[in-house]
N, C-alpha and C. Protein backbone atom coordinates (compact mmCIF):
# COMPACT_ATOMS: atom_id res chain seq x y z
N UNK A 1 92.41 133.62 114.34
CA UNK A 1 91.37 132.96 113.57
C UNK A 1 90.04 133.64 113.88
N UNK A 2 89.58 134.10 112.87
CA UNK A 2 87.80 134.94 113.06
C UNK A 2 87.15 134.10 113.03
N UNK A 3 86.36 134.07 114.57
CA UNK A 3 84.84 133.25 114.38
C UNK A 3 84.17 133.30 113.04
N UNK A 4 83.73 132.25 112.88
CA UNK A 4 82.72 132.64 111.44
C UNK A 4 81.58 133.05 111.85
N UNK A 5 80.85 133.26 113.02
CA UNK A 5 79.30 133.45 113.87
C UNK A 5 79.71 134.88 114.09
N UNK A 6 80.45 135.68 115.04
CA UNK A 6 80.27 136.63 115.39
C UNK A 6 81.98 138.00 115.16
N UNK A 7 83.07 137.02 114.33
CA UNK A 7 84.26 137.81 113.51
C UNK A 7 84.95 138.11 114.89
N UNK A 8 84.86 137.32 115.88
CA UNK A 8 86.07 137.67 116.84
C UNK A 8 87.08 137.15 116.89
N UNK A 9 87.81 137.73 116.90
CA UNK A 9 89.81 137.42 116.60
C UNK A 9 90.10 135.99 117.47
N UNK A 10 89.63 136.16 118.80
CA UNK A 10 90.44 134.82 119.60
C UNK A 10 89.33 133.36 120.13
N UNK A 11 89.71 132.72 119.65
CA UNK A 11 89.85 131.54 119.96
C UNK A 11 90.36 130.52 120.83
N UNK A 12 89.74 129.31 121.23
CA UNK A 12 90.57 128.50 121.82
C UNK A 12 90.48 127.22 120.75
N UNK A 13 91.09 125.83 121.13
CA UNK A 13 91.66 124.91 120.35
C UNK A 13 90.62 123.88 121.53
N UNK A 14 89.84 123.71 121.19
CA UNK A 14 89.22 122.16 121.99
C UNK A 14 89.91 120.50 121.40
N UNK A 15 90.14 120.92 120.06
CA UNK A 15 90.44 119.46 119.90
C UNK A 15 91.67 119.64 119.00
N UNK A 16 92.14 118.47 118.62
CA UNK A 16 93.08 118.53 117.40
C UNK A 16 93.41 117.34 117.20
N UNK A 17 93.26 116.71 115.66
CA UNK A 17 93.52 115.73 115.04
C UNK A 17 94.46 115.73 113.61
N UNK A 18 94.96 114.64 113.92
CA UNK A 18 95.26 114.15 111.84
C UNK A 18 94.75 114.08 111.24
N UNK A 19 94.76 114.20 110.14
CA UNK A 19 93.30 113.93 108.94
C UNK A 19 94.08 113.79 107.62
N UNK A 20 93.50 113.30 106.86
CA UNK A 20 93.80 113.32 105.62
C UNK A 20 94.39 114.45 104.79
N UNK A 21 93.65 115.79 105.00
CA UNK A 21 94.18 116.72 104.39
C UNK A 21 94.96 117.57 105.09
N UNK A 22 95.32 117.20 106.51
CA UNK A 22 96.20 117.85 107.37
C UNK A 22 96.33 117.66 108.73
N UNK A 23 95.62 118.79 109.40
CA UNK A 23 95.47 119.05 110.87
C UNK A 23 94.15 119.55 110.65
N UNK A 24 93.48 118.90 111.90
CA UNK A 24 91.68 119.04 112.17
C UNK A 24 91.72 119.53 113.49
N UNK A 25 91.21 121.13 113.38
CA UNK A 25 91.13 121.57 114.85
C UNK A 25 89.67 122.29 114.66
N UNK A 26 89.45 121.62 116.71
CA UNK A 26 87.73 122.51 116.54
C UNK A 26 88.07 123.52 117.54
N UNK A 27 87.88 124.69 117.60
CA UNK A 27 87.71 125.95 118.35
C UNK A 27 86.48 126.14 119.04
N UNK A 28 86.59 126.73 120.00
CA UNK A 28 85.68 127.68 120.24
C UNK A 28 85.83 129.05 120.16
N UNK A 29 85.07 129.88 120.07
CA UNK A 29 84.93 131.77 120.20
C UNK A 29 84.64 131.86 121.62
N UNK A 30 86.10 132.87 122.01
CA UNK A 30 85.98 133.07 123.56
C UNK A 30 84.67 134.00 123.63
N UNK A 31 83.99 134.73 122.67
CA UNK A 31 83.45 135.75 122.92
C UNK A 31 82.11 134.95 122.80
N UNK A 32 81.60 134.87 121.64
CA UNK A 32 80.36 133.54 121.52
C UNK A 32 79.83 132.59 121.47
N UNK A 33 81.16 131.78 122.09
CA UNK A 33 81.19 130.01 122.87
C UNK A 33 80.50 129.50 121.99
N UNK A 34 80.54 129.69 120.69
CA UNK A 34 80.02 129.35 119.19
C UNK A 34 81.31 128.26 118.86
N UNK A 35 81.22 127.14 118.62
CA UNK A 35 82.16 126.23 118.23
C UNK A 35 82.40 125.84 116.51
N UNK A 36 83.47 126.08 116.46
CA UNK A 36 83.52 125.54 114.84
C UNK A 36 85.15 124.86 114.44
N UNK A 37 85.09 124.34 113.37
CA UNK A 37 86.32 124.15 112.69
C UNK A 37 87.44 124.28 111.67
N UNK A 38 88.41 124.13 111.89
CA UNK A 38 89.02 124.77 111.13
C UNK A 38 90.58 123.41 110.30
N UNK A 39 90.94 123.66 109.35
CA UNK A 39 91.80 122.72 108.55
C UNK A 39 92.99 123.31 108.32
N UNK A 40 94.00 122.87 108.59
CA UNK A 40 95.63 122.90 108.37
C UNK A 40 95.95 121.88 107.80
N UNK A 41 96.54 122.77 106.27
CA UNK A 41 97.10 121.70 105.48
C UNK A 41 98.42 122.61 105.24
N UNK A 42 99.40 121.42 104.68
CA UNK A 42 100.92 121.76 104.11
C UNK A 42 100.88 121.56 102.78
N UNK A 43 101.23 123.19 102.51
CA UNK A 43 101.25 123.70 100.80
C UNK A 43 102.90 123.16 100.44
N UNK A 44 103.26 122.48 99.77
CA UNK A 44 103.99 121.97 98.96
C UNK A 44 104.25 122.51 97.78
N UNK A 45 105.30 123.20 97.55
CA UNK A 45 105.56 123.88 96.17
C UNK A 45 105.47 123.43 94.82
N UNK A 46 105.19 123.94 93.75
CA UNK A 46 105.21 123.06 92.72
C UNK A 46 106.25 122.45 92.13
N UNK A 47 106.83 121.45 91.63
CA UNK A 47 108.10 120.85 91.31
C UNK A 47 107.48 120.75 89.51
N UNK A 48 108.93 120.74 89.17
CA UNK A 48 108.63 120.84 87.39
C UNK A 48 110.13 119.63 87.41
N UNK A 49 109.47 118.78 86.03
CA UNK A 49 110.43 117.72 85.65
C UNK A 49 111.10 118.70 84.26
N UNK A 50 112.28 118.55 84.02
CA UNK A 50 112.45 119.28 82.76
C UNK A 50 113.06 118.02 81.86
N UNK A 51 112.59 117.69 80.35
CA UNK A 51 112.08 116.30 79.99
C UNK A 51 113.32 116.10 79.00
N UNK A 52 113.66 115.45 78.29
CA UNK A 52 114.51 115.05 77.63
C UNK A 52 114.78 116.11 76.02
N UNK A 53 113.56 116.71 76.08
CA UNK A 53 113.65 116.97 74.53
C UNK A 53 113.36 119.06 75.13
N UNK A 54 113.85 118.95 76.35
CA UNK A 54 113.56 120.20 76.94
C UNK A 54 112.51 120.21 77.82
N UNK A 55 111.39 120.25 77.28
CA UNK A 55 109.75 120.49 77.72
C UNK A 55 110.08 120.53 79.47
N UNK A 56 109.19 121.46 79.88
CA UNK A 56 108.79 121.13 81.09
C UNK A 56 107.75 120.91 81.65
N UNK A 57 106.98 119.89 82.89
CA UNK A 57 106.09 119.25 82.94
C UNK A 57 105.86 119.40 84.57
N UNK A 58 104.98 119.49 84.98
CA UNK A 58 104.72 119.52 86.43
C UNK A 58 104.57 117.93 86.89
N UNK A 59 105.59 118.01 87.98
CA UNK A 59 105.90 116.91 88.62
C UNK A 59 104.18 115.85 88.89
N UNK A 60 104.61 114.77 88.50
CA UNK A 60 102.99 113.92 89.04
C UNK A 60 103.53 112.63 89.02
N UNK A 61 103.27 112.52 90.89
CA UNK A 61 103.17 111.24 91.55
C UNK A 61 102.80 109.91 90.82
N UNK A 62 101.23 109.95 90.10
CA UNK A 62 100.39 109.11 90.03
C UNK A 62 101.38 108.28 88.62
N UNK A 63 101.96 109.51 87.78
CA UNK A 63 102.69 108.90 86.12
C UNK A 63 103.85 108.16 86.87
N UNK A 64 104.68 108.88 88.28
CA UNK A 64 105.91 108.04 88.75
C UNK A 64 105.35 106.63 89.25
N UNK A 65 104.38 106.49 89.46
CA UNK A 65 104.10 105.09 90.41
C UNK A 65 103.60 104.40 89.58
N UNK A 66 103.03 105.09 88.33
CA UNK A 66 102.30 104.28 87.00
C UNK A 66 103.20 103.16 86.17
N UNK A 67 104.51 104.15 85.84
CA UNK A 67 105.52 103.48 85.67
C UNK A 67 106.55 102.23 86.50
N UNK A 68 106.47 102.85 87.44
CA UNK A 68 106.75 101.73 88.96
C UNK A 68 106.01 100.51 88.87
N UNK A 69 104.80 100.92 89.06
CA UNK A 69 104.00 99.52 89.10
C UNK A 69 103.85 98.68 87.94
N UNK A 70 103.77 99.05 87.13
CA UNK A 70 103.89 98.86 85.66
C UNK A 70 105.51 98.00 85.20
N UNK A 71 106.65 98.32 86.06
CA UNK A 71 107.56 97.33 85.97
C UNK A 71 107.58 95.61 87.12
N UNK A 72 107.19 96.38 88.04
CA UNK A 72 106.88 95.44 88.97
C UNK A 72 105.14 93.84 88.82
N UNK A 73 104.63 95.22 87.57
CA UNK A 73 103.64 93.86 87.24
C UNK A 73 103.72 92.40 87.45
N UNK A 74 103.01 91.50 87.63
CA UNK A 74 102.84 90.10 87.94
C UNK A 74 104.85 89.55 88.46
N UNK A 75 105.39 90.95 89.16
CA UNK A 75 106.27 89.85 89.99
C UNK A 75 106.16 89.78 91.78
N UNK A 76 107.15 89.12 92.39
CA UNK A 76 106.97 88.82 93.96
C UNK A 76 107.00 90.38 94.56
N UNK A 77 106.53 91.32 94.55
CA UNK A 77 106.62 92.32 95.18
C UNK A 77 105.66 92.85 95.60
N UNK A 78 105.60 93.03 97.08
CA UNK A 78 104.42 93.49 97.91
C UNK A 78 103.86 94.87 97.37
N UNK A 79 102.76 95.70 97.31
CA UNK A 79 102.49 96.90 97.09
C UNK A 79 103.56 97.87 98.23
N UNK A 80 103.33 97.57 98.99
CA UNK A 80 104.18 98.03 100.36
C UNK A 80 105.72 98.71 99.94
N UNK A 81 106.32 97.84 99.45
CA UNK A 81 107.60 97.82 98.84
C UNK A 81 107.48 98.81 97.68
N UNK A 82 106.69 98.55 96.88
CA UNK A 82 106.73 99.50 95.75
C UNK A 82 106.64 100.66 95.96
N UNK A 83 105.18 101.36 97.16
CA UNK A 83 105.35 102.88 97.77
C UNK A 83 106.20 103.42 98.01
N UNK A 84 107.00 102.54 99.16
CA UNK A 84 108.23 102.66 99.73
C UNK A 84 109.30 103.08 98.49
N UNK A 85 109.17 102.60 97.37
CA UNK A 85 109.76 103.21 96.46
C UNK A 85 109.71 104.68 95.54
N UNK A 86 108.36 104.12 95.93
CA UNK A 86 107.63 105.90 94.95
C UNK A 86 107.94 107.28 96.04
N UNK A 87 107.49 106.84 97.35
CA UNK A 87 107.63 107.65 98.28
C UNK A 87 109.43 108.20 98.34
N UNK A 88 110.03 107.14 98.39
CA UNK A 88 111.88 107.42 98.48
C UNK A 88 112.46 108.45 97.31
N UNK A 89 111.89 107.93 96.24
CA UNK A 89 112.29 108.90 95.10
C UNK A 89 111.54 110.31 95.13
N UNK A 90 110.33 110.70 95.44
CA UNK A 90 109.64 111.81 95.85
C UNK A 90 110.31 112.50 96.42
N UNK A 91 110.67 112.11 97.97
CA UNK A 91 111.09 112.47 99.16
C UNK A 91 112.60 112.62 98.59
N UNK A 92 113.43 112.46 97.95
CA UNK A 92 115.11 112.54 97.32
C UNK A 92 114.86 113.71 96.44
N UNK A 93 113.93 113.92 95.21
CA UNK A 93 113.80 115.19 94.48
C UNK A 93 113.02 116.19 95.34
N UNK A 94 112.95 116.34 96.52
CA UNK A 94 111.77 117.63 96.92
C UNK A 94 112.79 117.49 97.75
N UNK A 95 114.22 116.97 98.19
CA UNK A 95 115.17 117.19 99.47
C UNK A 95 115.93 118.48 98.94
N UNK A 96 116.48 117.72 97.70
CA UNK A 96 117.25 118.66 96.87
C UNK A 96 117.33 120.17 96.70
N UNK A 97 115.49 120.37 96.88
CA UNK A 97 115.01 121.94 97.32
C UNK A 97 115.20 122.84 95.91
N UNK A 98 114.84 122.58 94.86
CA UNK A 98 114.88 122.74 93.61
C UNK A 98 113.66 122.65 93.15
N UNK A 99 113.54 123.43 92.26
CA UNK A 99 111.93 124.12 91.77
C UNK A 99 111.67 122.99 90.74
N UNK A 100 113.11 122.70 89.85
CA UNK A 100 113.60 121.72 88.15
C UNK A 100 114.56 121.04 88.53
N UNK A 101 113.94 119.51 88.08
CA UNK A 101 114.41 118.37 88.15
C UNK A 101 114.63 117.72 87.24
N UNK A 102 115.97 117.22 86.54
CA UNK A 102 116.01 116.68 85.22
C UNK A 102 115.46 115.65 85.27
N UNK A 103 114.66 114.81 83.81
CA UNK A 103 114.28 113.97 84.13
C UNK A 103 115.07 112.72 84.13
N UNK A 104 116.17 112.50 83.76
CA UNK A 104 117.35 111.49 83.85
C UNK A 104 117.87 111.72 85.04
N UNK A 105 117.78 112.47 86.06
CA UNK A 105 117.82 112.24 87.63
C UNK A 105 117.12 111.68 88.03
N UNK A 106 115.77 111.27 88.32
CA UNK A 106 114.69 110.58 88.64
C UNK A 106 115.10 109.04 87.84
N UNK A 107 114.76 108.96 87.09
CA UNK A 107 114.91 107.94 85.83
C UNK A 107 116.47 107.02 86.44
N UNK A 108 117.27 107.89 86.96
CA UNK A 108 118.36 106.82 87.25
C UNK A 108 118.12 106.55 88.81
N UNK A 109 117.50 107.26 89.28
CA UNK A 109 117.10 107.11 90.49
C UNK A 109 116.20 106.01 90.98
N UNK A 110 115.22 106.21 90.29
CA UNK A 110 114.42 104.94 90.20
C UNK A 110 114.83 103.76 89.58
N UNK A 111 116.18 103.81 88.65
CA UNK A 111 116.47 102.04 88.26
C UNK A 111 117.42 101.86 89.60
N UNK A 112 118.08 103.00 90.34
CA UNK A 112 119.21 101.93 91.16
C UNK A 112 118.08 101.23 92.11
N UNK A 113 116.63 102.21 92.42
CA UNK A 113 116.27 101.48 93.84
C UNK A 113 115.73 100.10 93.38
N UNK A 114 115.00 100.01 91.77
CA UNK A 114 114.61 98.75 91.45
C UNK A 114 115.55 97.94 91.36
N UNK A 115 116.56 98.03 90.88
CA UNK A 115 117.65 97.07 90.83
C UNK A 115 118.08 96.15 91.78
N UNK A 116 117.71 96.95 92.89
CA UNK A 116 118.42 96.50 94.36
C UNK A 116 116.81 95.20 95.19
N UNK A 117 116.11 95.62 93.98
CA UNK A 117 114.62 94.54 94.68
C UNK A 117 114.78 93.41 93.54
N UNK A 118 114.21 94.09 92.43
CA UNK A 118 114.12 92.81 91.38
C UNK A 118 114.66 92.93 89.96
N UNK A 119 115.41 92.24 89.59
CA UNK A 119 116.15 92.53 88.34
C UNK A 119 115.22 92.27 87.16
N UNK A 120 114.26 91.80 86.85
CA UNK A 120 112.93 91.75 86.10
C UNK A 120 112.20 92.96 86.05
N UNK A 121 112.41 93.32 87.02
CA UNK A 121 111.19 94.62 87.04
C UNK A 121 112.32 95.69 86.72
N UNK A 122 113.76 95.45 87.11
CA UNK A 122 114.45 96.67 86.83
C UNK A 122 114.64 96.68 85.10
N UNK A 123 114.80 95.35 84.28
CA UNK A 123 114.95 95.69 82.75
C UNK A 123 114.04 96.33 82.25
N UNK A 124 112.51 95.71 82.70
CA UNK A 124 111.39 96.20 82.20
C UNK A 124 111.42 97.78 81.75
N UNK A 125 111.78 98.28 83.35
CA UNK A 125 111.74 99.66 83.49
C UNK A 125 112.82 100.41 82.70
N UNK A 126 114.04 99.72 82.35
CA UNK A 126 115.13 100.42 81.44
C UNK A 126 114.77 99.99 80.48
N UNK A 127 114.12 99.36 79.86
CA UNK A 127 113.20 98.90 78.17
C UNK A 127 113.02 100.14 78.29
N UNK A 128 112.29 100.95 78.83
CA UNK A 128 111.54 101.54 78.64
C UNK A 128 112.28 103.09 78.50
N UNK A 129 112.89 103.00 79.86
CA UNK A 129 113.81 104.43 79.99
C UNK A 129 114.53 104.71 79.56
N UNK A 130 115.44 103.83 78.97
CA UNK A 130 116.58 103.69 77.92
C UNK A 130 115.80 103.86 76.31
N UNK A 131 114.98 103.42 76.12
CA UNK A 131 114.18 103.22 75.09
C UNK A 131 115.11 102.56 74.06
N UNK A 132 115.04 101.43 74.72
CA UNK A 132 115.52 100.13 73.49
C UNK A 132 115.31 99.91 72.32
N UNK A 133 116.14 99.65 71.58
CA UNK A 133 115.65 99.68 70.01
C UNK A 133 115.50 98.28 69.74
N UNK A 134 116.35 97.36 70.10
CA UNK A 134 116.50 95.85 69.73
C UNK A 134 117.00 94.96 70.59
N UNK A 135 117.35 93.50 70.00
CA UNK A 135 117.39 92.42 71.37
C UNK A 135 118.70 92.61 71.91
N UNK A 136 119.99 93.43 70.88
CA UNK A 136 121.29 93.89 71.37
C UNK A 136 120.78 94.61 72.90
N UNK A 137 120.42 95.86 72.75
CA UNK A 137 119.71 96.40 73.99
C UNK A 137 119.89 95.99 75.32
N UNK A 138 119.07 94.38 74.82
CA UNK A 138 118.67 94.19 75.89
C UNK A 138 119.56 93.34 77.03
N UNK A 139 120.65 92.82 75.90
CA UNK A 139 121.54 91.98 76.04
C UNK A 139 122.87 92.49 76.52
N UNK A 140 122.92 93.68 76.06
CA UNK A 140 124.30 94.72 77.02
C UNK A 140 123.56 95.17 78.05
N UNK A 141 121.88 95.33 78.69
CA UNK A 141 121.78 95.40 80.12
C UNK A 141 122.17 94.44 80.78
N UNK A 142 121.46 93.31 80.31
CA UNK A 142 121.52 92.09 80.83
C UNK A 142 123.41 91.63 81.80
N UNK A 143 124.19 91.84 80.40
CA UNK A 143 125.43 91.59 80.99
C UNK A 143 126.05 92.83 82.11
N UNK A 144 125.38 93.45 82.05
CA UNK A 144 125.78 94.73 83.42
C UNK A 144 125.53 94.10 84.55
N UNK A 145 124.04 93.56 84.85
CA UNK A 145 123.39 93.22 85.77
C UNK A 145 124.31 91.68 86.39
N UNK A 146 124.38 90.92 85.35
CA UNK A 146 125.45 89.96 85.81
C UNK A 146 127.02 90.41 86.23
């Protein structure tokens, strides 16, 4: 690591923390006892959803949890629980180690974990993912779930 004061190669590590965007370390320059800091973060590759009608789309957290929360609306479920969900399905497509992720992998992924919390929030979410046409629809989920 080059001082930024005087461009000398070595360093020491005085501190080191967690932080938000990574690892927070302060150095010193063995040569000009000039102190500064420096940030370690983990680059994460880009993930692509590849979509129903082909298209491909760069993976985003904020649309998976949009939808999440969005089924779970006004029922008994802690925020806590719901992360725990967004986070599980994240953490299952970036295990896989795959650049393209269909999007009916995710999509079934996310109804088994809702299913297993709240069966309200899980139709909601297959209204949607299934893309229901009518009250038949809703009525051959319904009898699965029973």
């Amino acid at each position: 690591m080059d001082c930024p004061y005087c461009k000398h190669q070595e360093s020491k590590v005085t501190n080191k923390r967690k932080c938000p965007e990574g690892v927070r370390r302060r150095r010193e320059c063995l040569k000009c006892k000039k102190r500064f800091t420096t940030y370690e973060k983990i680059c994460i590759e880009d993930l692509f959803i590849i979509k129903k009608d082909g298209t491909r789309q760069k993976f985003d957290r904020t649309k998976l949890s949009n939808g999440i929360n969005r089924a779970f609306e006004k029922r008994p479920v802690s925020q806590e629980v719901i992360e725990t969900i967004i986070d599980d399905v994240e953490s299952t497509i970036r295990k896989k180690g795959k650049k393209e992720i269909n999007s009916s992998f995710i999509g079934e992924l996310v109804m088994k974990k809702i299913k297993k919390i709240d069966n309200v929030a899980y139709i909601r979410f297959a209204s949607v993912y299934r893309d229901f046409k009518d009250i038949n629809d809703f009525k051959s989920e319904l009898q699965e779930i029973n």
